[in-house]
C-alpha atoms as a PDB file:
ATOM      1  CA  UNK A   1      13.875   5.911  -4.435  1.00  0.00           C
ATOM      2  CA  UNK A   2      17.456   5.948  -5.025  1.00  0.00           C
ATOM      3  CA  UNK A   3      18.374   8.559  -2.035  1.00  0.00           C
ATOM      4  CA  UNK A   4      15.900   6.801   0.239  1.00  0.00           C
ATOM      5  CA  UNK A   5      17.934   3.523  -0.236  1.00  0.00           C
ATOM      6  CA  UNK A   6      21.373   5.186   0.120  1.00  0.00           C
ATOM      7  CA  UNK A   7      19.960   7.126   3.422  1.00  0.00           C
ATOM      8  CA  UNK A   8      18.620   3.902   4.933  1.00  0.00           C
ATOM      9  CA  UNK A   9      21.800   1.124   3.809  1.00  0.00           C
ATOM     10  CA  UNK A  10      23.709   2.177   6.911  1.00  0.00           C
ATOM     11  CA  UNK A  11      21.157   1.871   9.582  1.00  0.00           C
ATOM     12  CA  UNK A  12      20.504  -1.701   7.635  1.00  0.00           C
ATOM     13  CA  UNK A  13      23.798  -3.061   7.352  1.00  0.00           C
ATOM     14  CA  UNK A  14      24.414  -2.588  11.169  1.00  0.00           C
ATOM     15  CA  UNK A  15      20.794  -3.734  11.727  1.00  0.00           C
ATOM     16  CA  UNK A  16      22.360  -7.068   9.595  1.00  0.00           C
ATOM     17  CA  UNK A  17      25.852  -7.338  11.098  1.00  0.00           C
ATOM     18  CA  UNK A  18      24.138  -7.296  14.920  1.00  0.00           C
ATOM     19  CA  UNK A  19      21.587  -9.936  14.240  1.00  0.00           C
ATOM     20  CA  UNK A  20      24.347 -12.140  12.277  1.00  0.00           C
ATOM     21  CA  UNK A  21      26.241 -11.117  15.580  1.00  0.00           C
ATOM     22  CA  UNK A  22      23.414 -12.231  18.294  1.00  0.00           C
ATOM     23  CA  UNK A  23      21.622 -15.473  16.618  1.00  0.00           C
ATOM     24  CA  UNK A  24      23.305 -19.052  16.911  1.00  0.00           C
ATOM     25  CA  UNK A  25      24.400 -20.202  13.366  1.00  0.00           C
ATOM     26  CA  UNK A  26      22.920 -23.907  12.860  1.00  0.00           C
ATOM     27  CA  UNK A  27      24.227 -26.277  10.571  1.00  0.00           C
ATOM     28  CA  UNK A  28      22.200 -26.075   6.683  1.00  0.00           C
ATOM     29  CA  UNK A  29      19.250 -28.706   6.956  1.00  0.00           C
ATOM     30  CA  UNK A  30      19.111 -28.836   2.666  1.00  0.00           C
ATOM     31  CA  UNK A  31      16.512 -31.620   2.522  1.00  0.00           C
ATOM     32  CA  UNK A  32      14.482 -28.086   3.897  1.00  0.00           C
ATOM     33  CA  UNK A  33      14.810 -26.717   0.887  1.00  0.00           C
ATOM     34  CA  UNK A  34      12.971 -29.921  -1.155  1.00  0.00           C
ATOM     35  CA  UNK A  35       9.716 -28.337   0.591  1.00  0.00           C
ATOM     36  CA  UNK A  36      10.253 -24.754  -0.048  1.00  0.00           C
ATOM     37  CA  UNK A  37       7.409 -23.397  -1.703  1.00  0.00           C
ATOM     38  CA  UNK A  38       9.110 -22.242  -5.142  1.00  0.00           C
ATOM     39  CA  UNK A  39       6.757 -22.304  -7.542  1.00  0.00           C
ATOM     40  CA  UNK A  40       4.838 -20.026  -5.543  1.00  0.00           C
ATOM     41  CA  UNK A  41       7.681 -17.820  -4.599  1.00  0.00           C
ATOM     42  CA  UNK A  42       8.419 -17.403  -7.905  1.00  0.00           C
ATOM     43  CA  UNK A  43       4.855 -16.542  -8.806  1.00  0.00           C
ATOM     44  CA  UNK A  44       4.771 -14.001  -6.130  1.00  0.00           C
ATOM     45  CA  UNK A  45       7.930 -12.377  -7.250  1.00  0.00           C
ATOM     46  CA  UNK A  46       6.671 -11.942 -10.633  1.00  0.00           C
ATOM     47  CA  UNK A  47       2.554 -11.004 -10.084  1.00  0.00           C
ATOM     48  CA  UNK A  48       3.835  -8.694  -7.222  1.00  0.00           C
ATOM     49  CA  UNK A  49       6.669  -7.384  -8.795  1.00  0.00           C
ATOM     50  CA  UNK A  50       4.447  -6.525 -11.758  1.00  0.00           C
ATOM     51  CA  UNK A  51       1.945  -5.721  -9.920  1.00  0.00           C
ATOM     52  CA  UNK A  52       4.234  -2.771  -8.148  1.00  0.00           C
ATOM     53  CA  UNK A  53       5.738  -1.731 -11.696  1.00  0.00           C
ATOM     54  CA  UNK A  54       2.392  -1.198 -12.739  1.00  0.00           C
ATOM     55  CA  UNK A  55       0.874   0.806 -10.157  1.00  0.00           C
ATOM     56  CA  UNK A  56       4.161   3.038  -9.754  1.00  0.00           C
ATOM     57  CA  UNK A  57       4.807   3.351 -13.225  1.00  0.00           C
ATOM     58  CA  UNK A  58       1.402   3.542 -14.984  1.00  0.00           C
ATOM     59  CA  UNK A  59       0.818   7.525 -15.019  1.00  0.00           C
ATOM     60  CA  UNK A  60       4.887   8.382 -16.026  1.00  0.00           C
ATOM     61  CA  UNK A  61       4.020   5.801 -18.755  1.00  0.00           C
ATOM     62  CA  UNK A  62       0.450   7.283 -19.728  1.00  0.00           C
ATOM     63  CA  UNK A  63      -0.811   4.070 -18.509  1.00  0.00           C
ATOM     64  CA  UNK A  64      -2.548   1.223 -21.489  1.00  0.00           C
ATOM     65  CA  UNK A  65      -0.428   3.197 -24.205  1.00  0.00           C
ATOM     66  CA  UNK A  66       2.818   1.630 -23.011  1.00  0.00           C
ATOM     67  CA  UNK A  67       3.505  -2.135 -23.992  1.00  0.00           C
ATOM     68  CA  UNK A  68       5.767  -1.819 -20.299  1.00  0.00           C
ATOM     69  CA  UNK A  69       2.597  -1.176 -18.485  1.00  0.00           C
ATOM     70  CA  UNK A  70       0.722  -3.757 -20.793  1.00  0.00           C
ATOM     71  CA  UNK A  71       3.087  -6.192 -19.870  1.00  0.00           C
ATOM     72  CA  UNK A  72       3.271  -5.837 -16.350  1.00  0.00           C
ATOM     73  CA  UNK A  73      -1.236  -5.719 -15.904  1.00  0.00           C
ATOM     74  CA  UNK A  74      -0.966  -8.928 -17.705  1.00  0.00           C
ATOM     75  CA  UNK A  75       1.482 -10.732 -15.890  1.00  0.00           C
ATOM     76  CA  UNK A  76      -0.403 -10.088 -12.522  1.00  0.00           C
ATOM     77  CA  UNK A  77      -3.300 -10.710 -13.897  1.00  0.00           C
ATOM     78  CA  UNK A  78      -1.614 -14.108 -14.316  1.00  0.00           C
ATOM     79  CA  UNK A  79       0.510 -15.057 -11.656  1.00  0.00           C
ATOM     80  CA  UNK A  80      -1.195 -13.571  -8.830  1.00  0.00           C
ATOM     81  CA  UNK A  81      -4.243 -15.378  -9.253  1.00  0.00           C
ATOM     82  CA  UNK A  82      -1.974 -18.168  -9.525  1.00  0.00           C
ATOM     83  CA  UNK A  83       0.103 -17.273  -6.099  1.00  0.00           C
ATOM     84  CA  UNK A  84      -3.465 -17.406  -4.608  1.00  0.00           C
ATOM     85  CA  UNK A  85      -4.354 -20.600  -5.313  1.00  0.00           C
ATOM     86  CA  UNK A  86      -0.675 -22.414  -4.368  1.00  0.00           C
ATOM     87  CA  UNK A  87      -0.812 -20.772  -1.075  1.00  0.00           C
ATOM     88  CA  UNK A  88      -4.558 -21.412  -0.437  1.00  0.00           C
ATOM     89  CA  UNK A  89      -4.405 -25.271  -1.849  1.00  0.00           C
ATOM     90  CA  UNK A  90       0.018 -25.897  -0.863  1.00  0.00           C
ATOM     91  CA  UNK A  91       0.688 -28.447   1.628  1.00  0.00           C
ATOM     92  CA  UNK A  92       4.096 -25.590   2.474  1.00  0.00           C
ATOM     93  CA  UNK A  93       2.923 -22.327   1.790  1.00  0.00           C
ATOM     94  CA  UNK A  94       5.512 -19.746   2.123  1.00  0.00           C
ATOM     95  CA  UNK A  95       2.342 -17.222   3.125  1.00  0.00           C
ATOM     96  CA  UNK A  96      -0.607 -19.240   4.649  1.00  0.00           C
ATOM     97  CA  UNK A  97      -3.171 -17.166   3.486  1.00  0.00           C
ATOM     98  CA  UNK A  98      -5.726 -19.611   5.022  1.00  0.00           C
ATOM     99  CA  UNK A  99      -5.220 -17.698   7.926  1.00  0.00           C
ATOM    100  CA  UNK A 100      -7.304 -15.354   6.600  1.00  0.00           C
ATOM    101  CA  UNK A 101     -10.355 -17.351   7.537  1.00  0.00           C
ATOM    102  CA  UNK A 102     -10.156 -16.200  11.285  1.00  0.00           C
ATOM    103  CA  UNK A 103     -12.047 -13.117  10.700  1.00  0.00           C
ATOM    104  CA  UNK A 104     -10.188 -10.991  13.656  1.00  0.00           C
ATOM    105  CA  UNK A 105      -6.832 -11.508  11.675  1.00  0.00           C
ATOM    106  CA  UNK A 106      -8.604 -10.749   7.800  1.00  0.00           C
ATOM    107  CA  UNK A 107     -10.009  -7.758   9.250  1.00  0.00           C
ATOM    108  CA  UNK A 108      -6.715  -6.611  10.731  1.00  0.00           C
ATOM    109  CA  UNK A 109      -4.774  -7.548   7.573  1.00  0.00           C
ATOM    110  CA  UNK A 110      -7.387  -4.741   5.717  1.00  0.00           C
ATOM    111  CA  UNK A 111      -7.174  -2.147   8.814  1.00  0.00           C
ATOM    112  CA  UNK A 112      -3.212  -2.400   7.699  1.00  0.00           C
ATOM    113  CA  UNK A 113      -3.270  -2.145   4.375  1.00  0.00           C
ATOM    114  CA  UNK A 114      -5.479   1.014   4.691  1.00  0.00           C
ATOM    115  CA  UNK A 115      -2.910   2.362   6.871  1.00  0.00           C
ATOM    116  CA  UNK A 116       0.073   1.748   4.545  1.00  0.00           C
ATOM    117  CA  UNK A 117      -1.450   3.319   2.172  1.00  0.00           C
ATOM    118  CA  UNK A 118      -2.076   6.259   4.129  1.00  0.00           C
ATOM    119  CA  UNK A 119       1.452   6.593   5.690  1.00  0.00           C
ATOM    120  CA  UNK A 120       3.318   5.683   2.910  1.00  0.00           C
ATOM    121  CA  UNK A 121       0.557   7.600   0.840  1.00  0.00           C
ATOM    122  CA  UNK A 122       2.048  10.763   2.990  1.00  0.00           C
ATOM    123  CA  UNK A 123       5.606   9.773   2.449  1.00  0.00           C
ATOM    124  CA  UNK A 124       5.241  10.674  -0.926  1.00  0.00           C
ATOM    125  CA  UNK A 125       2.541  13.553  -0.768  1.00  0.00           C
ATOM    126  CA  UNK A 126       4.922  15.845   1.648  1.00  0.00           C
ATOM    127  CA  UNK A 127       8.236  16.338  -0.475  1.00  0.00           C
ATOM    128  CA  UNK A 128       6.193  16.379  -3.456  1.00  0.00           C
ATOM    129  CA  UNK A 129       3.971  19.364  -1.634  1.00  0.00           C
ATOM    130  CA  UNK A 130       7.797  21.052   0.027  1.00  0.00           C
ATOM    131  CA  UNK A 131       9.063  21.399  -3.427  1.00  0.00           C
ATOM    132  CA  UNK A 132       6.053  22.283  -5.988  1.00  0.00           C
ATOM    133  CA  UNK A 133       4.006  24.552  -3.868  1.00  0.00           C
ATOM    134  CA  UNK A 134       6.415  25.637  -0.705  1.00  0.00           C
ATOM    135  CA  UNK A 135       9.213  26.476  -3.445  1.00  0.00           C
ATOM    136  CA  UNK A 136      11.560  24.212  -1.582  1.00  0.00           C
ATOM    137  CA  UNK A 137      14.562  22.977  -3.335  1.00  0.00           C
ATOM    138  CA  UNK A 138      15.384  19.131  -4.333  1.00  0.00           C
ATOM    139  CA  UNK A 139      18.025  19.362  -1.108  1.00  0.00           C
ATOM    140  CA  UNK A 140      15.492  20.793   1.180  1.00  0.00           C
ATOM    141  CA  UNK A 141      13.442  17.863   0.192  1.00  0.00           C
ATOM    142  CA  UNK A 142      16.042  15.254   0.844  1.00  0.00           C
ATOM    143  CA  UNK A 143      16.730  17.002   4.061  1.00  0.00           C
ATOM    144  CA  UNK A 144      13.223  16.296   4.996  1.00  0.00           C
ATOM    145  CA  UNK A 145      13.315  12.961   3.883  1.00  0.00           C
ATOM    146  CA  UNK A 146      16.294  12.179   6.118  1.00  0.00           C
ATOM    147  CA  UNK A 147      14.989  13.577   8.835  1.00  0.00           C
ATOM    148  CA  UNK A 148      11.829  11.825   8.932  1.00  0.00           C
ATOM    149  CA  UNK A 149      13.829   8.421   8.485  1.00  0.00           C
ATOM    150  CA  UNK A 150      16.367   9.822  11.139  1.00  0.00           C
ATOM    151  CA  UNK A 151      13.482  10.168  13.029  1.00  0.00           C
ATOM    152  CA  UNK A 152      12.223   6.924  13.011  1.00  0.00           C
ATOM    153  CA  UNK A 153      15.132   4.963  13.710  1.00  0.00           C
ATOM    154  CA  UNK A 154      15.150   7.123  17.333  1.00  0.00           C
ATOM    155  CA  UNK A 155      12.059   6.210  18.092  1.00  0.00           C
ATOM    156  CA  UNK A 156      11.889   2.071  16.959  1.00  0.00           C
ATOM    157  CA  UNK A 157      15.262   2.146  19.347  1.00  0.00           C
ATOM    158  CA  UNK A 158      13.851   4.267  22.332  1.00  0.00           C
ATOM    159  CA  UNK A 159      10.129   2.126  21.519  1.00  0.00           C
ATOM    160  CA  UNK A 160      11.933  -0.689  21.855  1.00  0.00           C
ATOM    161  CA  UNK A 161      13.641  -0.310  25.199  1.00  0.00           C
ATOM    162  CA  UNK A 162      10.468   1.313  26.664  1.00  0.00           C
ATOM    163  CA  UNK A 163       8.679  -1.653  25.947  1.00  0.00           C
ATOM    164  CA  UNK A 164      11.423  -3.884  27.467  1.00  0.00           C
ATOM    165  CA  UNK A 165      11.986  -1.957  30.757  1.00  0.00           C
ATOM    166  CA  UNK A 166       8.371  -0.826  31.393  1.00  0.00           C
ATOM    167  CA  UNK A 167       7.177  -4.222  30.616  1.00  0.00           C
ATOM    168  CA  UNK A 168      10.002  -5.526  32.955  1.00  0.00           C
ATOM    169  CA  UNK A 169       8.867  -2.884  35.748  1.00  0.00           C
ATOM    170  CA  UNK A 170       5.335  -3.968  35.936  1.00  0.00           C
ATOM    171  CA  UNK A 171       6.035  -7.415  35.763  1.00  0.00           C
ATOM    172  CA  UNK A 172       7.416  -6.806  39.202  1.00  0.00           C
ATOM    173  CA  UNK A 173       5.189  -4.618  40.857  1.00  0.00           C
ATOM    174  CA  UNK A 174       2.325  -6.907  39.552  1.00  0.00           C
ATOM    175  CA  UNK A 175       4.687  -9.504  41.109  1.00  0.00           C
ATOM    176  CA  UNK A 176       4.530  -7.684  44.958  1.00  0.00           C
ATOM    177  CA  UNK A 177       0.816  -7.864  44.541  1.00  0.00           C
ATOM    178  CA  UNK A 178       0.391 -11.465  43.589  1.00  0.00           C
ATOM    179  CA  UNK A 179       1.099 -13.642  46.440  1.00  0.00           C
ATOM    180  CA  UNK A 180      -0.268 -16.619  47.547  1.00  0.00           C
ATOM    181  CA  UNK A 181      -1.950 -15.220  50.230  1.00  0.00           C
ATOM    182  CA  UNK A 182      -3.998 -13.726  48.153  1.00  0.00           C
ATOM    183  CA  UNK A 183      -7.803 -15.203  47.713  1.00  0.00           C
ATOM    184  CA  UNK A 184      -7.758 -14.337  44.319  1.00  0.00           C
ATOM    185  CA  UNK A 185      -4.908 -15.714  43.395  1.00  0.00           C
ATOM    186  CA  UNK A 186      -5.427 -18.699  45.052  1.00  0.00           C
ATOM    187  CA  UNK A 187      -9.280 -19.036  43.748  1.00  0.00           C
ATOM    188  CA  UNK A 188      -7.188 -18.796  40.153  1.00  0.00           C
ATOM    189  CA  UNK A 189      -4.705 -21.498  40.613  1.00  0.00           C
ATOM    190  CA  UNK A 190      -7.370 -23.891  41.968  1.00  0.00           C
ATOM    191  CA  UNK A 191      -9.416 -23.047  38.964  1.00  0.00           C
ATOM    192  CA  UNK A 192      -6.887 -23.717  36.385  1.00  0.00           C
ATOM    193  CA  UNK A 193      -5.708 -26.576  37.989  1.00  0.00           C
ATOM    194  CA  UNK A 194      -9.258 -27.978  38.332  1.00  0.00           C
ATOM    195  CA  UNK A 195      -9.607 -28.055  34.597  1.00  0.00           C
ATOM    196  CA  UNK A 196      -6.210 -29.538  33.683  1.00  0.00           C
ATOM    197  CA  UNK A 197      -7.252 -32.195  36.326  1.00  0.00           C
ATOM    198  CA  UNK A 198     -10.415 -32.744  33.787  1.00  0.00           C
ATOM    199  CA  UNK A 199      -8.077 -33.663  31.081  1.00  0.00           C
ATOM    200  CA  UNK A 200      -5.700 -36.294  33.117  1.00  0.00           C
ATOM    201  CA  UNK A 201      -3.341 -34.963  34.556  1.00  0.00           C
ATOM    202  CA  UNK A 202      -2.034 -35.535  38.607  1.00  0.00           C
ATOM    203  CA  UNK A 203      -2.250 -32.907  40.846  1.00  0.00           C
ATOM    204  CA  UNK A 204       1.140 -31.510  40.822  1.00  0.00           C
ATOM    205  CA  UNK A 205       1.625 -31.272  37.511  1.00  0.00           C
ATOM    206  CA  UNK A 206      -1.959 -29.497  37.480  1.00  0.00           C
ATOM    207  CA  UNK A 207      -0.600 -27.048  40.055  1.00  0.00           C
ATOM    208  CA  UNK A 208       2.614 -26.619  38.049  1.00  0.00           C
ATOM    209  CA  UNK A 209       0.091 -25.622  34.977  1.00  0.00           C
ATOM    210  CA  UNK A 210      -1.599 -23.286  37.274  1.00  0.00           C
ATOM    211  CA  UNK A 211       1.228 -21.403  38.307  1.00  0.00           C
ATOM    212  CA  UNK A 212       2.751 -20.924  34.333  1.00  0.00           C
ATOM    213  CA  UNK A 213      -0.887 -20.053  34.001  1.00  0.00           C
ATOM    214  CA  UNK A 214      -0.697 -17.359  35.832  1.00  0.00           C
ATOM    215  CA  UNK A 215       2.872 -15.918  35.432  1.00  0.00           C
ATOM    216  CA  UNK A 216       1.728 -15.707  31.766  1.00  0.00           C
ATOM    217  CA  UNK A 217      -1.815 -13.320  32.565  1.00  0.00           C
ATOM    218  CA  UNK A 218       0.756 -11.625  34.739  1.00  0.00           C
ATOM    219  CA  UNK A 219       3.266 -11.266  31.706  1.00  0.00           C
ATOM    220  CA  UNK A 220       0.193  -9.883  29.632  1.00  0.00           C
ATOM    221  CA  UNK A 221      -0.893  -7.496  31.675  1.00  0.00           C
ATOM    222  CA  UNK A 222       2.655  -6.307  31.975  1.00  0.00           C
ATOM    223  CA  UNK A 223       2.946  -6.153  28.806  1.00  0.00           C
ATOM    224  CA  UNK A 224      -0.616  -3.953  28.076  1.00  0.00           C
ATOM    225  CA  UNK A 225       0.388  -1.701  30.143  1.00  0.00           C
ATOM    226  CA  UNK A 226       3.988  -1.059  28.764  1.00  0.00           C
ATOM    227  CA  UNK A 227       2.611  -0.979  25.073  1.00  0.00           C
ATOM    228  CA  UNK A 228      -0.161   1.670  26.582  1.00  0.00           C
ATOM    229  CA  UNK A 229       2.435   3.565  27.910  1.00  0.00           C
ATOM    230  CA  UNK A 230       4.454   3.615  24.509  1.00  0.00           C
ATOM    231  CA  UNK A 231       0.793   4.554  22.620  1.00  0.00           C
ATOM    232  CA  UNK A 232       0.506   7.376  25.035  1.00  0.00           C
ATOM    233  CA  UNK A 233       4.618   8.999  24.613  1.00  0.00           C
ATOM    234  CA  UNK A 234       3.459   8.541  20.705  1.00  0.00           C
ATOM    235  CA  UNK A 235       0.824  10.390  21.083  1.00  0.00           C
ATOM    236  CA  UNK A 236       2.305  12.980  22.875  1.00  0.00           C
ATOM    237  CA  UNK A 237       5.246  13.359  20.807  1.00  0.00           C
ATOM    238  CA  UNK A 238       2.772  13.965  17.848  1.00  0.00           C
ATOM    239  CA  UNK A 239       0.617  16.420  19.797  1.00  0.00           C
ATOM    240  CA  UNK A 240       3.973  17.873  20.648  1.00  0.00           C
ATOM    241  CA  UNK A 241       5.129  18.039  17.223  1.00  0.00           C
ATOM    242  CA  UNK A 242       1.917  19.572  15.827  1.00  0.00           C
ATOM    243  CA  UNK A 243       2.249  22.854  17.679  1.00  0.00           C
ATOM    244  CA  UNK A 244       5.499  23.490  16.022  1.00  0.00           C
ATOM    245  CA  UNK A 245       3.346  24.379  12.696  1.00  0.00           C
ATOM    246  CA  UNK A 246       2.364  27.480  15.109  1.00  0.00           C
ATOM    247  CA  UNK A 247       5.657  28.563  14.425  1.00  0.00           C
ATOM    248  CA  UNK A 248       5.672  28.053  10.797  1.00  0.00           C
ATOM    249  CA  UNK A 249       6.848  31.425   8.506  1.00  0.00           C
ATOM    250  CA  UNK A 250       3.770  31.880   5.983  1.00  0.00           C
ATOM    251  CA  UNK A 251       4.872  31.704   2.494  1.00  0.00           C
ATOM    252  CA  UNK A 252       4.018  34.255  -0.505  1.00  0.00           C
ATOM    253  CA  UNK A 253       2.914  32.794  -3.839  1.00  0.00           C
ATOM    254  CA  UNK A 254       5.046  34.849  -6.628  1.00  0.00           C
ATOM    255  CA  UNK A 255       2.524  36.950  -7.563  1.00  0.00           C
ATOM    256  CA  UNK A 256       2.805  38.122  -3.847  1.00  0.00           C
ATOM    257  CA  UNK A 257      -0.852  37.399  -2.537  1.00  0.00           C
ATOM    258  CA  UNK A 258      -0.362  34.870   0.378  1.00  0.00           C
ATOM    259  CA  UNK A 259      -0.460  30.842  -0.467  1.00  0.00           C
ATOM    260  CA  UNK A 260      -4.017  30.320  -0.242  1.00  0.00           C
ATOM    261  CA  UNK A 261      -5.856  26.698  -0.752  1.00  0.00           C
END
């Protein structure tokens, strides 16, 4: 844990210094802080922090025969329940868990934390594997390590300015294609600014709300198209990865029979 944090502190400090760098400082609003959520901040430190401790801890610590581990279950099974309710029932929740209720964002927040456990699940599975039963050494596993965090910092950057410029590249060929010669196009603006003419509105400000109507589907289909791009160079990458284990000398266990299963 320690060597992970010492590998990553550079890559976060400049990730700190350029945001500190790029946002606007505004002058402290403190009356904010009368509605900050602390009591449930506080209760989410400690049921989640115990919560952690527990689960990380609970086999080094032969689990319900340490008073650590004891400690820890029963202070999430305290202040988690009562994180829960503050954030379900607080007029300022610092996590609005009623959110939840849209079933398209619960169902998403589950499809995620199955994933996290299987990537992070993996993050600890493959040095483990390297040095028990591959016979690597503790610095061939930290070599690994920083590799695979080397690896992706290069591709959130490179992501990140795919996204931009592809996004940015669509947006104007999509742009030569909608004109307003086009009977689509028109049949769309007259059909969004038909229904803001239902709600009040004059006409020009109804056309005006047709056309930000439809620079915005044009900015999401941009958009789809860059992020389908990035999905596909991901995939590829990973496809192109996965044939390197082709390549791959076969190990011997000592006894000399080949590493079986």
């Amino acid at each position: 844990m320690a060597d992970g944090f010492l590998h990553q502190f550079p890559s976060r400090a400049v990730m700190l210094a350029a945001i500190a760098y790029a946002i606007d400082s505004q002058p402290p609003n403190f009356d904010l802080l009368r509605q900050g959520d602390w009591f449930g901040i506080g209760c989410m430190a400690i049921g989640l922090g115990s919560l952690i401790a527990f689960l990380e801890e609970g086999q080094n610590q032969d689990w319900f025969t340490s008073t650590f581990i004891q400690h820890c279950f029963e202070l999430a099974l305290v202040f988690i329940p009562l994180f829960l309710i503050i954030e379900i029932f607080g007029k300022h929740p610092v996590v609005n868990l009623r959110l939840l209720l849209e079933r398209s964002l619960a169902l998403s927040s589950v499809v995620n934390f199955v994933m996290g456990a299987g990537l992070y699940g993996s993050v600890f599975l493959l040095p483990q594997y390297l040095e028990q039963v591959q016979q690597y050494s503790a610095d061939g596993s930290a070599l690994f390590n920083i590799a695979r965090n080397l690896g992706g910092s290069v591709g959130t950057a490179l992501l990140s300015t795919m996204i931009t410029q592809r996004e940015q590249f669509h947006d104007f060929r999509i742009g030569e294609r909608v004109t307003g010669y086009s009977l689509q196009v028109q049949s769309f603006l007259n059909s969004q600014a038909a229904q803001y003419d239902k709600q009040g509105g004059d006409p020009v400000a109804a056309m005006k709300h047709a056309y930000k109507s439809l620079q915005a589907a044009v900015q999401v289909s941009s958009f789809v198209m860059a992020f389908s791009e990035c999905f596909l160079v991901v995939g590829s990458v990973l496809l192109a990865g996965s044939l390197v284990i082709w390549f791959y000398r076969k190990t011997k266990a000592a006894g000399g029979a080949p590493a079986g299963h």
